[in-house]
C-alpha atoms as a PDB file:
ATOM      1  CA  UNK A   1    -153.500  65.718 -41.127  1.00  0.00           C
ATOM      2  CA  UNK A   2    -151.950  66.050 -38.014  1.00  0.00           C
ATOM      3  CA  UNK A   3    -148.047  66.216 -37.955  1.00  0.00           C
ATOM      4  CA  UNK A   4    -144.904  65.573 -35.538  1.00  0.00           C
ATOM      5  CA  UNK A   5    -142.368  68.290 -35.627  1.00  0.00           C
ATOM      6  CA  UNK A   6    -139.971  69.574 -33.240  1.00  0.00           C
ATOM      7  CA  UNK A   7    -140.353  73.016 -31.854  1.00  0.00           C
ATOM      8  CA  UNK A   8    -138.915  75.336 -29.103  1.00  0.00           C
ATOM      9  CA  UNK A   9    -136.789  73.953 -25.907  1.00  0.00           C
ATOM     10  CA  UNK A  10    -136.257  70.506 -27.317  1.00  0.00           C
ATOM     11  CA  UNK A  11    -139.639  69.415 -26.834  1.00  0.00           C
ATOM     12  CA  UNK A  12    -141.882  67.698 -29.712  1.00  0.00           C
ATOM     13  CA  UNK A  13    -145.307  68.649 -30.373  1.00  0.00           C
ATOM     14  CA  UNK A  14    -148.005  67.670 -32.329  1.00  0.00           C
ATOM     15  CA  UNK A  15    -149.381  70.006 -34.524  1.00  0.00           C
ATOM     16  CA  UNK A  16    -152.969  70.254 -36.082  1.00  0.00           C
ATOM     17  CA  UNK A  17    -153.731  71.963 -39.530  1.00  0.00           C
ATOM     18  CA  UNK A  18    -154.873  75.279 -38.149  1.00  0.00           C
ATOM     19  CA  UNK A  19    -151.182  75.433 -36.236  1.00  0.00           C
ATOM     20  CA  UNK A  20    -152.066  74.643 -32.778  1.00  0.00           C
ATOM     21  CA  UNK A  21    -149.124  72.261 -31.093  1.00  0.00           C
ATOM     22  CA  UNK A  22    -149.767  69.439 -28.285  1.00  0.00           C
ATOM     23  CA  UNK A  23    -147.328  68.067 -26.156  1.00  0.00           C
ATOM     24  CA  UNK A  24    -146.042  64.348 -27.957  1.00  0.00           C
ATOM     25  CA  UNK A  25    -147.899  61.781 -26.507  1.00  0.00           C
ATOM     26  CA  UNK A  26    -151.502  63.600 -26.408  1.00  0.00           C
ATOM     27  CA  UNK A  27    -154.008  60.959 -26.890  1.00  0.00           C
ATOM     28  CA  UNK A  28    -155.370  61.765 -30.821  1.00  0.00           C
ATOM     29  CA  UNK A  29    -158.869  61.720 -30.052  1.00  0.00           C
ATOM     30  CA  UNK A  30    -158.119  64.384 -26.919  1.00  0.00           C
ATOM     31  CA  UNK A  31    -156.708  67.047 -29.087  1.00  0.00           C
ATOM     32  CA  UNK A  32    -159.669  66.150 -31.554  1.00  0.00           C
ATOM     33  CA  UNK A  33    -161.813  67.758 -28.152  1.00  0.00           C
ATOM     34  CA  UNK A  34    -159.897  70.503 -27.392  1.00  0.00           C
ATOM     35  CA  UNK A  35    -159.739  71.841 -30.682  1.00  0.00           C
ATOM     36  CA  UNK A  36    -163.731  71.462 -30.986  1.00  0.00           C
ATOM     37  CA  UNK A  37    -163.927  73.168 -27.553  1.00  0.00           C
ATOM     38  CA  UNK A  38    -161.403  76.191 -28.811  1.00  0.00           C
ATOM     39  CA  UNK A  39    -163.150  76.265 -31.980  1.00  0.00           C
ATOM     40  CA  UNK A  40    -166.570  76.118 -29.874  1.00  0.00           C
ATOM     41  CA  UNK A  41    -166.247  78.402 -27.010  1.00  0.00           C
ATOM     42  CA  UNK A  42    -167.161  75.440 -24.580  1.00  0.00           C
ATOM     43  CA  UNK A  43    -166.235  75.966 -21.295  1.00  0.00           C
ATOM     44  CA  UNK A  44    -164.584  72.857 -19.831  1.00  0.00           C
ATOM     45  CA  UNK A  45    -163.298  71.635 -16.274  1.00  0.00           C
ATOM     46  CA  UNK A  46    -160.012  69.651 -16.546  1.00  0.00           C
ATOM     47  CA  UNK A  47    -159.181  66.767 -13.901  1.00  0.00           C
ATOM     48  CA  UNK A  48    -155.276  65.918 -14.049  1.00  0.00           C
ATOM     49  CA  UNK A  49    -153.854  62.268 -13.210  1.00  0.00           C
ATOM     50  CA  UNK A  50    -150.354  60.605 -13.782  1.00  0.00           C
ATOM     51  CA  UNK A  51    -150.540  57.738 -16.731  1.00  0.00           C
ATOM     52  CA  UNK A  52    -149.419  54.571 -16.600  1.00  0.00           C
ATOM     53  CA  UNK A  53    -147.273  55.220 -19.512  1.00  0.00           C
ATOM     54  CA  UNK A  54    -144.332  57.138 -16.508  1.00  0.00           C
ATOM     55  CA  UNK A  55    -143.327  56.902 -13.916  1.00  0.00           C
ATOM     56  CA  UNK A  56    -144.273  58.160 -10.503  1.00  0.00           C
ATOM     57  CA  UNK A  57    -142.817  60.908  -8.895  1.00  0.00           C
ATOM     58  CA  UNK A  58    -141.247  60.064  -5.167  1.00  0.00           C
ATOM     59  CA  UNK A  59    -142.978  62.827  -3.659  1.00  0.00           C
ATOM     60  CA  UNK A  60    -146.378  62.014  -4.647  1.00  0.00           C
ATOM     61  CA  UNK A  61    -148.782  59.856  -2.763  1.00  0.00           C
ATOM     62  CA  UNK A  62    -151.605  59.683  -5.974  1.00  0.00           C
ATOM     63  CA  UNK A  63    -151.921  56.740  -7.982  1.00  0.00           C
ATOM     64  CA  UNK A  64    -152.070  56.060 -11.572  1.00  0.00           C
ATOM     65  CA  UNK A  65    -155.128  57.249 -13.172  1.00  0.00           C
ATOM     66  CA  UNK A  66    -156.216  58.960  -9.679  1.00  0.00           C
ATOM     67  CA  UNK A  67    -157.746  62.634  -9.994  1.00  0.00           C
ATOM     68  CA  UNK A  68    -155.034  64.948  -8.469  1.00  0.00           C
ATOM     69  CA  UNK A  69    -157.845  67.047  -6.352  1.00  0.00           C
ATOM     70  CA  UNK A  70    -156.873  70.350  -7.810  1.00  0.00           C
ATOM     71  CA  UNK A  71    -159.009  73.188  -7.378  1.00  0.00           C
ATOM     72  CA  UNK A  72    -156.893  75.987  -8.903  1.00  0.00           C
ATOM     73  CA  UNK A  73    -156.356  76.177 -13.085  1.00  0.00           C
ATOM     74  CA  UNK A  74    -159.144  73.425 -13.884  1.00  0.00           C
ATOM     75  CA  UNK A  75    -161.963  75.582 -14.866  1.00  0.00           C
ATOM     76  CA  UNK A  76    -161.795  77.772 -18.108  1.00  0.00           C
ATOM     77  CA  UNK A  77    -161.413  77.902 -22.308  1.00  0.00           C
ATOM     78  CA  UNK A  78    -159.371  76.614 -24.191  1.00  0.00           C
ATOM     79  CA  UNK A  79    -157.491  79.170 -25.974  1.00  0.00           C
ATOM     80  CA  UNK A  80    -154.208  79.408 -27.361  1.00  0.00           C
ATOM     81  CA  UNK A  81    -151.230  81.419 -27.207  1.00  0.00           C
ATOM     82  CA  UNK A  82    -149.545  84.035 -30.057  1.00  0.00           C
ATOM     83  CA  UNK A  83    -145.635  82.909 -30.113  1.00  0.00           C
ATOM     84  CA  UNK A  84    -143.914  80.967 -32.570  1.00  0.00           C
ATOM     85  CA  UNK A  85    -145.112  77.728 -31.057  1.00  0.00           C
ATOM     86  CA  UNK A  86    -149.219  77.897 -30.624  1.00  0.00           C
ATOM     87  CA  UNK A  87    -149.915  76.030 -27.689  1.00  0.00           C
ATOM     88  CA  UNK A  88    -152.979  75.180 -26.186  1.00  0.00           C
ATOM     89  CA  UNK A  89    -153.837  77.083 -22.825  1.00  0.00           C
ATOM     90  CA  UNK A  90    -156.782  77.223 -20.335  1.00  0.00           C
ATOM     91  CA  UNK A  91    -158.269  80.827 -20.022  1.00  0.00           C
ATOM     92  CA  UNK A  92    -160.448  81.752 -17.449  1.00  0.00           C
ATOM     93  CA  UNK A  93    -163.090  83.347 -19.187  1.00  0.00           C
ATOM     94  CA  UNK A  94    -163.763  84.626 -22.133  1.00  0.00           C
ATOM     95  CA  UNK A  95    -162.510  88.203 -21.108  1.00  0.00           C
ATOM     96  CA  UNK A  96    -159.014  86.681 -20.596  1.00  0.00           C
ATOM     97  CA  UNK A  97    -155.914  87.354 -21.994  1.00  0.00           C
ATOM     98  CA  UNK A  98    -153.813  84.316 -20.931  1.00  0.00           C
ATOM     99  CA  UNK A  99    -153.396  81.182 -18.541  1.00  0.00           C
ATOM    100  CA  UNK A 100    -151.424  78.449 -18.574  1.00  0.00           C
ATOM    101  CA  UNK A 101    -150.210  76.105 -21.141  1.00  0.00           C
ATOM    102  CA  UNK A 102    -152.561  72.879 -20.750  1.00  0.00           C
ATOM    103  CA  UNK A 103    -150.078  69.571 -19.646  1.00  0.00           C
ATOM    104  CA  UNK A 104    -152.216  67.565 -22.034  1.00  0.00           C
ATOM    105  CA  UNK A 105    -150.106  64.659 -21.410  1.00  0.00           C
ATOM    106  CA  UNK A 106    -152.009  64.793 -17.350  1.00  0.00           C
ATOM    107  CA  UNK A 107    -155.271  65.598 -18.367  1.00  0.00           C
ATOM    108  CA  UNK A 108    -157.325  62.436 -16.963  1.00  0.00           C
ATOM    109  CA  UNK A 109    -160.845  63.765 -18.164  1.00  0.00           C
ATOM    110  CA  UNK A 110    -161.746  66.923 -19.455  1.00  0.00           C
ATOM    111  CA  UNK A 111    -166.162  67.688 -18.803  1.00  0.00           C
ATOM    112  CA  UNK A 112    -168.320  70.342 -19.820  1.00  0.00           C
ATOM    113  CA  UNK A 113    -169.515  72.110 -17.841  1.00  0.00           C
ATOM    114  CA  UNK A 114    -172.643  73.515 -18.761  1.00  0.00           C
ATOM    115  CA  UNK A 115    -174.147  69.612 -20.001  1.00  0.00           C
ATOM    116  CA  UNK A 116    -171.611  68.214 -17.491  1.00  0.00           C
ATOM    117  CA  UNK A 117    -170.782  65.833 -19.854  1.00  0.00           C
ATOM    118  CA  UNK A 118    -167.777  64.188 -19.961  1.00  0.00           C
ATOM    119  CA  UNK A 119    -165.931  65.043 -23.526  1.00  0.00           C
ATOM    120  CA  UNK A 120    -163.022  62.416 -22.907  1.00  0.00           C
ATOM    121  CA  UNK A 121    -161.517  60.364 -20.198  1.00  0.00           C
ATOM    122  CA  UNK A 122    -158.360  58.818 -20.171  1.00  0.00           C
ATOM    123  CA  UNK A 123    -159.327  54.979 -19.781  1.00  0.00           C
ATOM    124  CA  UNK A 124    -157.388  54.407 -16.448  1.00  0.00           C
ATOM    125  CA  UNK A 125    -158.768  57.741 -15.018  1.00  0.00           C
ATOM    126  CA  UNK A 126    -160.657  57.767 -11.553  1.00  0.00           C
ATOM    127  CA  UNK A 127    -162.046  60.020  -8.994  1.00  0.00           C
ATOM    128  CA  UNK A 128    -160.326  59.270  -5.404  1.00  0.00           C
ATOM    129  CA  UNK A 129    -163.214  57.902  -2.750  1.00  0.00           C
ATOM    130  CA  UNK A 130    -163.329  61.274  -0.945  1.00  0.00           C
ATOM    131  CA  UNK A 131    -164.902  61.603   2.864  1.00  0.00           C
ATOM    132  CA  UNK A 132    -165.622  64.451   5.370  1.00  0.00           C
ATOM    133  CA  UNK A 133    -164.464  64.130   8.558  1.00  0.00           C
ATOM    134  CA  UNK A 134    -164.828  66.256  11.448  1.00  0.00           C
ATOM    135  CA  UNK A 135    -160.550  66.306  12.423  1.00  0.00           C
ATOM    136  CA  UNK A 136    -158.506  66.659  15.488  1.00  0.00           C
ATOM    137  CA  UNK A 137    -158.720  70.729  15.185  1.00  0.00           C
ATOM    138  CA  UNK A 138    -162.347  70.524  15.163  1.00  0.00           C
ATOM    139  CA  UNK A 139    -162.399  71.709  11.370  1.00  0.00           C
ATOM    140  CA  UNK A 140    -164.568  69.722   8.567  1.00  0.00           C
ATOM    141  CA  UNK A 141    -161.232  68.040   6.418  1.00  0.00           C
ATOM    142  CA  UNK A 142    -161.976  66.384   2.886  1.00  0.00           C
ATOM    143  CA  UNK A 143    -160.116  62.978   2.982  1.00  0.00           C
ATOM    144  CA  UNK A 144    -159.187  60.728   0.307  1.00  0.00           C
ATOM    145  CA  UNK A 145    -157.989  57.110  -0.415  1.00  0.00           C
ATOM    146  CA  UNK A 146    -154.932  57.240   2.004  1.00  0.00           C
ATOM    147  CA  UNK A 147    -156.379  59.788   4.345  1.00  0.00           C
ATOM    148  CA  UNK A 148    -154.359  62.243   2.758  1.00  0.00           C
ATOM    149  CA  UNK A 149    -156.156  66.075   3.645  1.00  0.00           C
ATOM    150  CA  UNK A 150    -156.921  67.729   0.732  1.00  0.00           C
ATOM    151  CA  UNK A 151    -158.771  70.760   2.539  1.00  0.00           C
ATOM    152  CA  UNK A 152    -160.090  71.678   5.784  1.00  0.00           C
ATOM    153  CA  UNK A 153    -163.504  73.691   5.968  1.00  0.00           C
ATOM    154  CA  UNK A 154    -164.861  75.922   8.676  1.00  0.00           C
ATOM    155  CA  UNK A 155    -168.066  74.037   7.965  1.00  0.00           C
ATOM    156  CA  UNK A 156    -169.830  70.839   6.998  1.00  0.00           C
ATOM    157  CA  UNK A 157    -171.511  72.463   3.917  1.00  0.00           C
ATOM    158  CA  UNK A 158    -168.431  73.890   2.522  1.00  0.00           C
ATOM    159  CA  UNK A 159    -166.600  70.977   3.156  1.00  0.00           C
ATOM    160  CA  UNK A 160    -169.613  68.799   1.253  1.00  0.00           C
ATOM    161  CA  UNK A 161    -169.218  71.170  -1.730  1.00  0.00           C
ATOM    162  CA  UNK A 162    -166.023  70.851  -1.962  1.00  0.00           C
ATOM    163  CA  UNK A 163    -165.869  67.422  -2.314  1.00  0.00           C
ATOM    164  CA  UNK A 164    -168.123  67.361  -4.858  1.00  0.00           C
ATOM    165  CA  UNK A 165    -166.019  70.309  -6.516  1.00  0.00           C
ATOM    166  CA  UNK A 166    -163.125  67.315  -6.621  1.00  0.00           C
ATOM    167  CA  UNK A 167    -165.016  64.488  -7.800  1.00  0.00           C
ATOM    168  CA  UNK A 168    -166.754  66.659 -10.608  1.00  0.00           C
ATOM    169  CA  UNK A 169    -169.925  67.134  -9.463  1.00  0.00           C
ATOM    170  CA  UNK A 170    -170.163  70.636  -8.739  1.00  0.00           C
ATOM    171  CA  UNK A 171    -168.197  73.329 -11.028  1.00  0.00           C
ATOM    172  CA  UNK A 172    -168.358  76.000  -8.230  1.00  0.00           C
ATOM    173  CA  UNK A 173    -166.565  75.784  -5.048  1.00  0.00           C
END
């Protein structure tokens, strides 16, 4: 049975038999996969998106359900951390100590990455239509929906992988 309490800084968090807590508002059957992949050792890759459920921060130009493009703190374990109030974090690898609490309440799909299967997806969840263009500084620039830059590339090849590193077809840069 999974349970609603309140916990540290006036937050809320779901918490599952074996202690772990989840931010309020973490889909059910999401925490049901994280738990199997911390239980499992699976490493996953994590795509983050804004719901539809808030609202949009001014300073962003994504839409709702639109992969952010990260390529920093989306590959790792799921692991958890030792304080009063368990959270769930992404490690590295397995030889880590720590990372960063997971904002399950922005993960958009979360895929393995050994099967490359995706585990869940969020059903509004989308990869941005992503193209390489050859720019005004003579560098290879990933583009997406609103020609927004994402990265520029000393080459086409790097460029081409990294696309596919955003769009979640390659788990290496």
């Amino acid at each position: 049975m999974i349970e609603l309490k309140p916990c540290a800084y006036d937050k809320n968090y779901v918490v599952t038999p074996d202690g772990t807590c989840y931010i309020e508002g973490t889909p059910p059957e999401l925490i049901d996969v994280l738990e199997r992949c911390r239980k499992e050792r699976i490493r996953i890759r994590v795509f983050w998106c804004y719901k539809i459920t808030e609202k949009l921060p001014e300073y962003t130009d994504y839409d709702y359900g639109e992969a952010w493009c990260d390529e920093h703190d989306v590959l790792g374990y799921v692991g958890r951390s030792t304080g009063k109030v368990k959270v769930s974090l992404l490690v590295y690898n397995a030889r880590s100590w720590g990372g960063g609490e997971l904002m399950t309440t922005h993960i958009g799909c979360v895929m393995d990455t050994k099967t490359h299967e995706m585990l869940w997806t969020y059903e509004h969840f989308y990869f941005p239509v992503m193209k390489v263009v050859l720019d005004t500084l003579e560098r290879f620039s990933n583009t997406r929906n609103k020609w927004v830059i994402e990265a520029r590339c000393t080459d086409g090849v790097q460029a081409h992988r990294l696309k596919d590193f955003f769009t979640g077809k390659r788990f290496s840069k």
